[in-house]
Protein backbone atom coordinates (compact mmCIF):
# COMPACT_ATOMS: atom_id res chain seq x y z
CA UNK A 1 -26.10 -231.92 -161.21
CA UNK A 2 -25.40 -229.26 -159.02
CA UNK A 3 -28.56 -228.68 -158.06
CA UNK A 4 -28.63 -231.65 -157.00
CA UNK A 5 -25.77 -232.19 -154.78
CA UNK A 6 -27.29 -228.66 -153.19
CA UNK A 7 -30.40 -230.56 -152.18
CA UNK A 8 -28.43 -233.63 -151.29
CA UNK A 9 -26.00 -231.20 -149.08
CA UNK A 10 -29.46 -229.02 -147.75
CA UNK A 11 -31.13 -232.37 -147.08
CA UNK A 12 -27.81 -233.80 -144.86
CA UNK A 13 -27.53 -230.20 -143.21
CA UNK A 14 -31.50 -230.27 -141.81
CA UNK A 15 -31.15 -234.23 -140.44
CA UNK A 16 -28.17 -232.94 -138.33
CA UNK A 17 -29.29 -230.07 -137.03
CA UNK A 18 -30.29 -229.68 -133.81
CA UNK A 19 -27.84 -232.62 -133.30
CA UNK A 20 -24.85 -230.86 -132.77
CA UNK A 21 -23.95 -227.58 -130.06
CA UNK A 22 -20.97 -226.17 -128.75
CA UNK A 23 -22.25 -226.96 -125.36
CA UNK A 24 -24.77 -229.44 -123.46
CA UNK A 25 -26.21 -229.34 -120.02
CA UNK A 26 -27.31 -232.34 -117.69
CA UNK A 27 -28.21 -232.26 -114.19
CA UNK A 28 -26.56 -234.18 -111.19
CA UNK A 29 -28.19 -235.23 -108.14
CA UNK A 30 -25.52 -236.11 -105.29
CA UNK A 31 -26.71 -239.41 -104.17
CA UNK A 32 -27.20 -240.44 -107.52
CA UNK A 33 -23.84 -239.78 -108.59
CA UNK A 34 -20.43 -241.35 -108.31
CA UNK A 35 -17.98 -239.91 -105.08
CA UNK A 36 -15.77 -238.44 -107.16
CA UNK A 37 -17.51 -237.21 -110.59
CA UNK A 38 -15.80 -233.88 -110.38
CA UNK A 39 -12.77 -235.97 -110.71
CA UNK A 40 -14.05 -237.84 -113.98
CA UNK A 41 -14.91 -234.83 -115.81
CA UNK A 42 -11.32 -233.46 -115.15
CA UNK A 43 -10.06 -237.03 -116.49
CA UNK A 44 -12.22 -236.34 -119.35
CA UNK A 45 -10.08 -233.58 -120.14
CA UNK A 46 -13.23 -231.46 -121.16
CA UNK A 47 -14.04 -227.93 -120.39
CA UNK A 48 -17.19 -227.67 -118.23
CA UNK A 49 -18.79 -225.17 -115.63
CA UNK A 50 -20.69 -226.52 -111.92
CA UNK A 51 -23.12 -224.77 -110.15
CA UNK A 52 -22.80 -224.88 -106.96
CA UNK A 53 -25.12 -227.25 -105.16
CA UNK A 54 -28.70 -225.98 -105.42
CA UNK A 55 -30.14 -226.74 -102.14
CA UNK A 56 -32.25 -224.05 -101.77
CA UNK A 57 -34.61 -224.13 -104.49
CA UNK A 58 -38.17 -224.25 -104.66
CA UNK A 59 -41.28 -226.01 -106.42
CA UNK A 60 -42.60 -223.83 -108.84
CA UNK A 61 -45.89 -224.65 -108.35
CA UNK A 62 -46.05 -224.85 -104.94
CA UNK A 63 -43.15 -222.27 -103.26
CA UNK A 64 -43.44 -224.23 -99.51
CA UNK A 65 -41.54 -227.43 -100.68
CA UNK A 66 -38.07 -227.71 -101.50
CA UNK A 67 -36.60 -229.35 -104.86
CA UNK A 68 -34.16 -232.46 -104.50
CA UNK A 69 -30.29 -230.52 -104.16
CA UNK A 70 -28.77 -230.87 -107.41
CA UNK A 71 -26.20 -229.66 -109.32
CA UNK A 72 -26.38 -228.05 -113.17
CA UNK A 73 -23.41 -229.19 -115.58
CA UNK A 74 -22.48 -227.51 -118.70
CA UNK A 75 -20.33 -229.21 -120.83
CA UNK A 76 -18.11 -226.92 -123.26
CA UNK A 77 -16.79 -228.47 -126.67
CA UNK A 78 -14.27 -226.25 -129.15
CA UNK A 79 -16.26 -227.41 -131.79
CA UNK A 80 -19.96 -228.64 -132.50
CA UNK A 81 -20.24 -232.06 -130.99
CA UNK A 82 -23.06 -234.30 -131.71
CA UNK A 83 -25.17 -235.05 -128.79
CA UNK A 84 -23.83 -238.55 -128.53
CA UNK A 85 -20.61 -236.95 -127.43
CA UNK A 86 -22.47 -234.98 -124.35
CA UNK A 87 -24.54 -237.94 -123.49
CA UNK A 88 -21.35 -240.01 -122.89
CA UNK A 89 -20.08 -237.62 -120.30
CA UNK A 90 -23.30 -237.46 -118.82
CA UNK A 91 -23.42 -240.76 -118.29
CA UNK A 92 -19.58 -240.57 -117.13
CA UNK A 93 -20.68 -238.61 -114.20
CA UNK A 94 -24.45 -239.69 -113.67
CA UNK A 95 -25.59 -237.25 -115.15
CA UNK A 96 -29.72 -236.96 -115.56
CA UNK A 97 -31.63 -235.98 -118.97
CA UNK A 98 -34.50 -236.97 -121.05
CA UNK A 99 -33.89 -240.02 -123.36
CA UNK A 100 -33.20 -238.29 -126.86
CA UNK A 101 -34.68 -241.89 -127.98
CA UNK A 102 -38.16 -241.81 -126.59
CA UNK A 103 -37.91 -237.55 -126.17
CA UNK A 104 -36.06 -236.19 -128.48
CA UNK A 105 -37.66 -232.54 -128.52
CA UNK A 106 -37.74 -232.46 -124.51
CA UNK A 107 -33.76 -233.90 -124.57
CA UNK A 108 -32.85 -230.52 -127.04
CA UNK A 109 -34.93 -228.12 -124.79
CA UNK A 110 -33.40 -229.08 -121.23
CA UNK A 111 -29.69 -229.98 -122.63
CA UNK A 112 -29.19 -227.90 -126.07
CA UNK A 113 -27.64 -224.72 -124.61
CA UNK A 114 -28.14 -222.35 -127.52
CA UNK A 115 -26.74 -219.21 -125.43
CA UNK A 116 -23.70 -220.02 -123.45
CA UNK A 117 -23.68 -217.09 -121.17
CA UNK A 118 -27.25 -217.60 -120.25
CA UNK A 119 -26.94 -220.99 -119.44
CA UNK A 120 -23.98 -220.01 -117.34
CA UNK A 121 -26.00 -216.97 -115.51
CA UNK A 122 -28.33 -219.29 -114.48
CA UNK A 123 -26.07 -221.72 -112.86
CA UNK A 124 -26.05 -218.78 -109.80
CA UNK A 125 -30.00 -217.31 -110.93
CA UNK A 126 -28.22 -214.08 -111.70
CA UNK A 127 -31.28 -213.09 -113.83
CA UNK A 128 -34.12 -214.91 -111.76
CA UNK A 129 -34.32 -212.51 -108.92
CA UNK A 130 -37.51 -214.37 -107.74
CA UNK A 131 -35.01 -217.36 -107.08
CA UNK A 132 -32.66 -217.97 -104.45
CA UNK A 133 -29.21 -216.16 -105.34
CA UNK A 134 -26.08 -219.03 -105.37
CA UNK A 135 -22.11 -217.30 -105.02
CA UNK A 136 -20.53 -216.94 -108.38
CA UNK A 137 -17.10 -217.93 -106.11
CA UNK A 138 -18.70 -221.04 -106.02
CA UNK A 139 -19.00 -222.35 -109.08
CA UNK A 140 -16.49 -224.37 -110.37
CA UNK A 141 -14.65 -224.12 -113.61
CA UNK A 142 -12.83 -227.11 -115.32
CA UNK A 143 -10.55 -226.01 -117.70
CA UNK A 144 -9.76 -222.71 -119.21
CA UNK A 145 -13.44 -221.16 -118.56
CA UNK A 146 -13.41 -217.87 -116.77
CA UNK A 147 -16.56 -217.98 -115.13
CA UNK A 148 -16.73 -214.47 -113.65
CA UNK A 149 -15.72 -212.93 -117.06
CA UNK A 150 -17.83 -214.80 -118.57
CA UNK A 151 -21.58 -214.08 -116.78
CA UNK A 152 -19.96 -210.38 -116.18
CA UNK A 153 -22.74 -207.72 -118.02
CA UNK A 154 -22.32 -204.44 -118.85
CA UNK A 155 -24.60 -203.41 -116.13
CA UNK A 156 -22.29 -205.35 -113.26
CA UNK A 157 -19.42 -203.69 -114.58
CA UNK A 158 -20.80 -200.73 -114.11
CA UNK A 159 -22.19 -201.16 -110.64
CA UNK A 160 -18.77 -202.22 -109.54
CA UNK A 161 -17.17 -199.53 -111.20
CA UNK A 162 -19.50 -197.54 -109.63
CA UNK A 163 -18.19 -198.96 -106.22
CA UNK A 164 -14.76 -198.27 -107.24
CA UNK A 165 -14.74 -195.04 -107.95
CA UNK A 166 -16.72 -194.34 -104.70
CA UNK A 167 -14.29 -195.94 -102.34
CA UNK A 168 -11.25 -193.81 -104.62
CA UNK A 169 -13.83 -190.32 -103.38
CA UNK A 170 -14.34 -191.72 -100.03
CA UNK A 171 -10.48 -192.44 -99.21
CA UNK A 172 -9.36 -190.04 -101.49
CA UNK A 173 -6.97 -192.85 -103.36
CA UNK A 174 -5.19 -190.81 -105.70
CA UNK A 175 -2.58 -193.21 -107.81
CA UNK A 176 -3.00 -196.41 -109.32
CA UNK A 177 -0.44 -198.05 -106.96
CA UNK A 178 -1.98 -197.21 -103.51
CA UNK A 179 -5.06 -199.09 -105.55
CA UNK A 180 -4.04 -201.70 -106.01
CA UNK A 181 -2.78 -201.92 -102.76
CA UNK A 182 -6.03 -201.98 -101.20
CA UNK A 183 -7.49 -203.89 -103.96
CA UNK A 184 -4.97 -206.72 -103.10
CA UNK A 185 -5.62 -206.28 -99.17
CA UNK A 186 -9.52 -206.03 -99.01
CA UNK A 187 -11.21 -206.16 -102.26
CA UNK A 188 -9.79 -209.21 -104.23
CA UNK A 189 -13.16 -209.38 -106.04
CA UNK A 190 -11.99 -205.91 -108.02
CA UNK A 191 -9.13 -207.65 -109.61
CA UNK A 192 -10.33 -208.71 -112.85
CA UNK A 193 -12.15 -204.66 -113.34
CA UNK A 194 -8.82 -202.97 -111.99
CA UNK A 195 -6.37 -205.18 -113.34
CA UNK A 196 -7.88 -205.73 -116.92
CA UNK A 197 -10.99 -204.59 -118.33
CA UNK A 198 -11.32 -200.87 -116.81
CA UNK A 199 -7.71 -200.09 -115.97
CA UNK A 200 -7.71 -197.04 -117.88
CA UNK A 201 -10.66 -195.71 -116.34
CA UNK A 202 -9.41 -196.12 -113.02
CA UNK A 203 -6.10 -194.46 -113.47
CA UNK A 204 -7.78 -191.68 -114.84
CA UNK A 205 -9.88 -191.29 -112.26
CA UNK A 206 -7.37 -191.14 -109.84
CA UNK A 207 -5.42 -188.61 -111.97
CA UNK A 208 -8.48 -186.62 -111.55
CA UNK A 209 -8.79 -187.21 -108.20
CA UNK A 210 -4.99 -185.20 -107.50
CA UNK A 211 -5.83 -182.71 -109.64
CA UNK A 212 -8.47 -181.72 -107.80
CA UNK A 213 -7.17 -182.54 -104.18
CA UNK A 214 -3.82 -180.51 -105.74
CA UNK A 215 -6.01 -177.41 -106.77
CA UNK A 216 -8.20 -177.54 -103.86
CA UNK A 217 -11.34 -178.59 -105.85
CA UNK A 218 -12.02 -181.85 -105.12
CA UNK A 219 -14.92 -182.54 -102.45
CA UNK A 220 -13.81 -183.45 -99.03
CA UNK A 221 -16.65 -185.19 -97.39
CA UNK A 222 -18.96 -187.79 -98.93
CA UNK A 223 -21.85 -185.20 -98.57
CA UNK A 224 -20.02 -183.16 -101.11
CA UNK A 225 -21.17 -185.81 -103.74
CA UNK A 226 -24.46 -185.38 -103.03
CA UNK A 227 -25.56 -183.59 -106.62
CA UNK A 228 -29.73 -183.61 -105.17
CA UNK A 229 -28.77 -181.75 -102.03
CA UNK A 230 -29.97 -178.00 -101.96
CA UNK A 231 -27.55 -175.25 -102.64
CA UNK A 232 -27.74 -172.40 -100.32
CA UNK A 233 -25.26 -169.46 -99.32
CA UNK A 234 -23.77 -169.94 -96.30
CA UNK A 235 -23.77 -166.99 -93.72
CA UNK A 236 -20.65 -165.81 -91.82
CA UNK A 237 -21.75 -167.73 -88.46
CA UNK A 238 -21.55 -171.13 -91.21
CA UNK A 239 -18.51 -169.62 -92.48
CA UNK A 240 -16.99 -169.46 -88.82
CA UNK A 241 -17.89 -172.65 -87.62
CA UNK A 242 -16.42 -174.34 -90.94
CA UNK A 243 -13.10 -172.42 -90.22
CA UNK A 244 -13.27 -173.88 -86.73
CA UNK A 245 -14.34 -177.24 -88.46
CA UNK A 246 -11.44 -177.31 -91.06
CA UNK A 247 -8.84 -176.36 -88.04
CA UNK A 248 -9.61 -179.56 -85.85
CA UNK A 249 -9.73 -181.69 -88.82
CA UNK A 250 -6.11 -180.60 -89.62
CA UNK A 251 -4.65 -180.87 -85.81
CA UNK A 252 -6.29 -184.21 -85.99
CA UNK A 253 -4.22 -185.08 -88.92
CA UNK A 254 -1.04 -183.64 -87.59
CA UNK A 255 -1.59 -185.65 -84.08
CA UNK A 256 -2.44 -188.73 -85.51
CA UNK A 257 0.33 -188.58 -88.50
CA UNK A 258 3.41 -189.57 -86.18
CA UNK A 259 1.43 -192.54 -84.65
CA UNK A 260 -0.39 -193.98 -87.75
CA UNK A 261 0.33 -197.55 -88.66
CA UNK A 262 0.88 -198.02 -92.19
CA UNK A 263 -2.92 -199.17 -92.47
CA UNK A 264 -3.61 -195.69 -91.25
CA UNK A 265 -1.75 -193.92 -93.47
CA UNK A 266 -2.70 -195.65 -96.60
CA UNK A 267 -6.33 -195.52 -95.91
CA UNK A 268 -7.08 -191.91 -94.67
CA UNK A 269 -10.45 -190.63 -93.09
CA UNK A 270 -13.35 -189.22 -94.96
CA UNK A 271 -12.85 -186.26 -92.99
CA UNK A 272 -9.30 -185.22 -92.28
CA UNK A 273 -6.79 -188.25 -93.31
CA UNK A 274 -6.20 -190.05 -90.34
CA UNK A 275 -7.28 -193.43 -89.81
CA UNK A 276 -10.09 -192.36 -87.61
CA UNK A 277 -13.94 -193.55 -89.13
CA UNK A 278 -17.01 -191.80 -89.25
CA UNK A 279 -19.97 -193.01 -88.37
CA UNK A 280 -23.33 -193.15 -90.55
CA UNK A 281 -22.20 -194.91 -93.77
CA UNK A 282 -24.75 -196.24 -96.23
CA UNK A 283 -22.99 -199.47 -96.30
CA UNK A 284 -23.40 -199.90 -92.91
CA UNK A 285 -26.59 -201.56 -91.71
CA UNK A 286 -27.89 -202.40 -88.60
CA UNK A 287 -28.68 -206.11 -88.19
CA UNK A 288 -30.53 -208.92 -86.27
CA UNK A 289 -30.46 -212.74 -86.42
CA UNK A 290 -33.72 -214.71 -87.48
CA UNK A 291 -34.35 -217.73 -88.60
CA UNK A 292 -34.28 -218.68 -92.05
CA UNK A 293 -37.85 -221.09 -92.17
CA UNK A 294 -35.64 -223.93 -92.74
CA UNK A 295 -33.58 -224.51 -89.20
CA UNK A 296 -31.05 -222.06 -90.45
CA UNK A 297 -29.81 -218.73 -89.34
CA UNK A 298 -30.02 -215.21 -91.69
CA UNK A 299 -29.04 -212.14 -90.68
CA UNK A 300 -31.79 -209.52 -91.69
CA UNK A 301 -32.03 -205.73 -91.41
CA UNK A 302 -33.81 -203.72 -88.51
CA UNK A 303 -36.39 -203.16 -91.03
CA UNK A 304 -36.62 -206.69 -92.59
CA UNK A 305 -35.73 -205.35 -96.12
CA UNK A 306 -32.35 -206.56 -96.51
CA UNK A 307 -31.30 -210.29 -95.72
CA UNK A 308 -27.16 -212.20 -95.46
CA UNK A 309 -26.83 -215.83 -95.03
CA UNK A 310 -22.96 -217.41 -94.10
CA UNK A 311 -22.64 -219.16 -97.34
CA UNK A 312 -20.47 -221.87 -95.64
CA UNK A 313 -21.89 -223.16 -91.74
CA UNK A 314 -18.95 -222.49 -89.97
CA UNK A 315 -19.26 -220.52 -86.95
CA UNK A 316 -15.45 -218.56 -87.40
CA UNK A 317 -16.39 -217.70 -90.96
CA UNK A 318 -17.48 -213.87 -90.76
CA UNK A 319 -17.98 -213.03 -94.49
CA UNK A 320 -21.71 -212.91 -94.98
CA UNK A 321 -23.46 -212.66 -99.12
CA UNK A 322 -26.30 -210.91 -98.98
CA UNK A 323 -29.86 -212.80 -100.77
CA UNK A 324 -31.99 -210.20 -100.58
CA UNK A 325 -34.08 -210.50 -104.46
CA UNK A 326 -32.40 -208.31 -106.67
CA UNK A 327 -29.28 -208.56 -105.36
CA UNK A 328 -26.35 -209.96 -107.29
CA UNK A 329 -24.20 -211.36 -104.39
CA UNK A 330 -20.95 -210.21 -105.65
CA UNK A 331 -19.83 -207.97 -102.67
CA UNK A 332 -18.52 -209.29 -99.93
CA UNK A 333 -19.78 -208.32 -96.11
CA UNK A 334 -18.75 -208.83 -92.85
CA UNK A 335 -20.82 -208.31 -89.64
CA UNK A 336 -19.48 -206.51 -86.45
CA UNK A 337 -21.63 -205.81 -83.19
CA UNK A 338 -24.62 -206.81 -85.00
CA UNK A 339 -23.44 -203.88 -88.09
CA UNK A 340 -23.33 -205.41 -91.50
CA UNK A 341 -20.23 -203.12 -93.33
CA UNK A 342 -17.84 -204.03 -96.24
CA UNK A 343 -14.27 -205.69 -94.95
CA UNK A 344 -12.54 -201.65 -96.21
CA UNK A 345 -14.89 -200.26 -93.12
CA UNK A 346 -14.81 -202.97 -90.81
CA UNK A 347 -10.57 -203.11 -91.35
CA UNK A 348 -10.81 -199.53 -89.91
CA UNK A 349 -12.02 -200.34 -86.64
């Protein structure tokens, strides 16, 4: 008998499966969809992601033509729902997929979504660098979703720690406050690292940081960081003229100190503490405007290695995202007298 109700149970478990998921995907073309479908799924009261609108894709098989704009929606249950259940929202929002009826294998392969965070990585091509690179800032989230935790890898933590810590060297931020200060003023994309997930990392580094600016160890130039340079002992004429060096950069700092704005003040030169830039940052790149190919306008580097595009066409919007393959879009840029720099340089000038 209870072998039986084992096979009975086994045989009930394999005609459901593949029949129920945690999540399902559809696709929505614009002019195929109702005015205001965002609206219905909210109504729906389910938890879903959007990509943004993916008008820049191409034909696989032949690059030079352009694929119909569309959008990708993944539909997020608490619990597995049968595929009935996805296919009702779908339809909610005219939603496109492959009749489970006449396709069944073809519906589970383009709507099953077996790995949530993959599904939602790809809603921006995060790992197709051979693809056009959509903003994560615009994909929309219904419902309690975090998108940008969610898609967030070990490897982009890292890289924006890694940014992080270098603006901390290069302004020589030295508490958690003035941080978050700047943070608030001209990095809002660092929140979610500062605030939450590497908090104790950063106020550790800064710790460090006065330690070593309190014992007169810590490096005082960005060229101090560089740990490939060449060491070589320096002569007494090198000696001299760093002596010389070191005594401008301190009258600069005492001349500019009782004029500073508070911008000044809170974000110091590389070189002495004032306000003042220098010039020849790697962030900073020297741009042109070309076309795009497809009537728009990019900005590219001198060298054609590096592209931006203005993610929204509006000709008072200055914060650029740059496309080149490879890159993960998540910084913002702004360009100045044809100089592509991060908003913390350009606020400096």
């Amino acid at each position: 008998m209870t072998t039986n109700k084992k096979s009975v149970q086994q045989r009930a478990d394999e005609k459901r499966r593949d029949k129920r998921a945690r999540a399902w995907q559809c696709v929505v073309y614009p002019d195929g969809a109702p005015e205001n479908w965002m609206d219905v799924l909210r109504d729906l009261l389910v938890e879903c992601l959007v990509s943004p609108l993916h008008d820049k894709d191409r034909q696989e098989e032949d690059r030079d033509r352009q694929k119909k704009p569309h959008y990708h929606v993944i539909v997020s249950f608490k619990n597995p729902m049968s595929y009935t259940h996805a296919v009702e929202v779908f339809d909610a929002i005219g939603g496109v997929y492959p009749d489970p009826e006449k396709a069944w294998h073809t519906f589970l392969k383009a709507c099953k979504v077996r790995d949530f965070q993959q599904a939602a990585r790809y809603l921006c091509h995060l790992d197709q660098p051979n693809k056009y690179q959509y903003d994560i800032a615009q994909v929309t989230s219904i419902g309690a979703i975090d998108y940008a935790a969610l898609v967030m890898t070990q490897a982009d933590e890292d890289e924006i720690l890694d940014e992080i810590f270098q603006f901390m060297d290069d302004y020589h931020v030295e508490t958690y406050p003035m941080l978050i200060r700047l943070v608030r003023k001209l990095h809002p994309e660092w929140r979610r690292i500062v605030y939450h997930t590497c908090t104790r990392q950063v106020v550790e580094y800064a710790k460090g940081l006065h330690h070593e600016a309190k014992n007169g160890a810590g490096p005082r130039t960005p060229r101090d960081y560089d740990i490939h340079a060449e060491v070589q002992v320096p002569s007494a004429d090198d000696v001299a003229q760093e002596q010389e060096i070191a005594s401008d950069q301190q009258e600069c700092c005492n001349e500019s100190s009782a004029a500073s704005s508070m911008r000044q003040r809170e974000i110091p030169c590389r070189n002495c503490g004032s306000g003042d830039e220098i010039k020849g940052q790697e962030t900073r790149v020297e741009t042109r405007l070309v076309d795009d190919g497809h009537g728009g306008t990019v900005a590219e580097s001198i060298d054609g290695t590096r592209r931006w595009e203005l993610p929204e066409a509006d000709s008072l919007n200055n914060e650029w995202r740059e496309i080149t393959p490879g890159s993960r879009g998540l910084k913002r840029w702004l360009r100045v007298d044809g100089m592509m720099m991060t908003p913390s340089e350009a606020a400096l000038l």
